[in-house]
Protein backbone atom coordinates (compact mmCIF):
# COMPACT_ATOMS: atom_id res chain seq x y z
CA UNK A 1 -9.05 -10.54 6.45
CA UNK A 2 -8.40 -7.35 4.01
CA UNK A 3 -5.53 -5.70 2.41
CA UNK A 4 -5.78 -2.36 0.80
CA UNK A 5 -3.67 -2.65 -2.86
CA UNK A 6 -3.47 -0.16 -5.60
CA UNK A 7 -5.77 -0.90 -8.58
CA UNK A 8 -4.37 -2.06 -11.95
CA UNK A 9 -6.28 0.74 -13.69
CA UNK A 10 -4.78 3.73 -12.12
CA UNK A 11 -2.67 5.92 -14.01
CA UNK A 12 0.93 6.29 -12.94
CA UNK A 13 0.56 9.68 -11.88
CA UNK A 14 -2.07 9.03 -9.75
CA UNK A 15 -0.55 5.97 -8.06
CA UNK A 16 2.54 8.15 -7.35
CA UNK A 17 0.63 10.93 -5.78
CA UNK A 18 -1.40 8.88 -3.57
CA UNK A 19 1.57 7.06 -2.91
CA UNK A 20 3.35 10.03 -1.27
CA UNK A 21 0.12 11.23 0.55
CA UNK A 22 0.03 7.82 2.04
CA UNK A 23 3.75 7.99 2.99
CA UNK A 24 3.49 11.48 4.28
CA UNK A 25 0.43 10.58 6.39
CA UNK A 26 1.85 8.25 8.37
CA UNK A 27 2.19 5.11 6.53
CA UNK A 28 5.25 3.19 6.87
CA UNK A 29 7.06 3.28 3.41
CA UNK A 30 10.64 2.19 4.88
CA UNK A 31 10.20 -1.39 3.84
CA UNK A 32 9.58 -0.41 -0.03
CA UNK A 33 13.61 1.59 0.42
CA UNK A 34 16.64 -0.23 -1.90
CA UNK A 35 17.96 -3.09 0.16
CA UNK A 36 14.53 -3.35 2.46
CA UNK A 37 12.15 -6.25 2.08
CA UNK A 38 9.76 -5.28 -0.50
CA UNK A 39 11.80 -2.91 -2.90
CA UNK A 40 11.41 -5.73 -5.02
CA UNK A 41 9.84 -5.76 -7.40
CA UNK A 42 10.84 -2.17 -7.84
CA UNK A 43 7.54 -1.41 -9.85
CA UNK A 44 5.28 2.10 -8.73
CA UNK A 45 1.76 -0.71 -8.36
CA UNK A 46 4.13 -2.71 -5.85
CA UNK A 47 5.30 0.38 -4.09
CA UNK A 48 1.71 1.66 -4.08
CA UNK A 49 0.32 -1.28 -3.12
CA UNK A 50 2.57 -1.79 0.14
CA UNK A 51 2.32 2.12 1.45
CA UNK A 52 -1.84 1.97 0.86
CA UNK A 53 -2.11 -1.38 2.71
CA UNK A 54 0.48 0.48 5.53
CA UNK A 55 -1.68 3.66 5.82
CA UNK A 56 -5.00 1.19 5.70
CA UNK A 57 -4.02 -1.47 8.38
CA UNK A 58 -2.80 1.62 11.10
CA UNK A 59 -6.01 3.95 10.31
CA UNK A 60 -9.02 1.27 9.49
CA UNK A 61 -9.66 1.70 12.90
CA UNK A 62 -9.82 5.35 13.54
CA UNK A 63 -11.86 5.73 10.34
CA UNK A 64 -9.51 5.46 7.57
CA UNK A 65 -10.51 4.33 4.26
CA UNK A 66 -8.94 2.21 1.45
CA UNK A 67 -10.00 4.87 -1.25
CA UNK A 68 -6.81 6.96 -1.94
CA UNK A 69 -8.81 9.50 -4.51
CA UNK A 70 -9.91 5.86 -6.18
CA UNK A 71 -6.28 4.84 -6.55
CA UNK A 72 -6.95 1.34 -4.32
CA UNK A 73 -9.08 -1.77 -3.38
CA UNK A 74 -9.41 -3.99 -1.23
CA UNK A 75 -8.57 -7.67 -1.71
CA UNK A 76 -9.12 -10.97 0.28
CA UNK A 77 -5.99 -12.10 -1.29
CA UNK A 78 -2.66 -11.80 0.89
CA UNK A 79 -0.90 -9.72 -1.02
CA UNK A 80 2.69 -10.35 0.50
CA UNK A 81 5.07 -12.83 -1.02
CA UNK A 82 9.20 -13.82 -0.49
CA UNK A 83 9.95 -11.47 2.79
CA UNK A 84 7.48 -9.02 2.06
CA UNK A 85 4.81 -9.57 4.25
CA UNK A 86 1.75 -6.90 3.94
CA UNK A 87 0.56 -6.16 7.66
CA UNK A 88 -2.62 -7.15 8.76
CA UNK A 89 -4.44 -5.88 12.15
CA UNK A 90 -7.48 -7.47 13.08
């Protein structure tokens, strides 16, 4: 199993731009919305992390990559916790 996070090393910016290329190609970014379940913690990696791993999980199969311009990896480690849960499609 493999989730799609952003990296620790990416600059702000870059996590923010990938993050709305992700969101604007079709991942699902309404859970990471104020009062949804993973708004907290309301940090730009956390944000990042759950719109990459959305984008990843609906396009790994058609080709899609977790790159985002070297904004993300992939990790073996669920990333979801409380009642954020990260998808995962086999």
């Amino acid at each position: 199993m493999e989730w799609c996070i952003a990296d620790e090393q990416t600059p702000d910016e870059d996590l923010q731009r990938a993050m709305e290329w992700a969101c604007g190609n079709g991942a699902d970014c309404s859970k990471i919305q104020l009062n949804h379940p993973c708004y907290l913690p309301n940090t730009l990696k956390d944000h990042a992390s759950y719109s990459f791993n959305s984008y990843y999980q609906k396009f790994k199969n058609k080709g899609g990559s977790c790159y985002f311009n070297s904004a993300a990896i992939t990790t073996d480690l669920d990333p979801s916790h409380g009642s954020c849960k990260f998808e995962f499609i086999p």
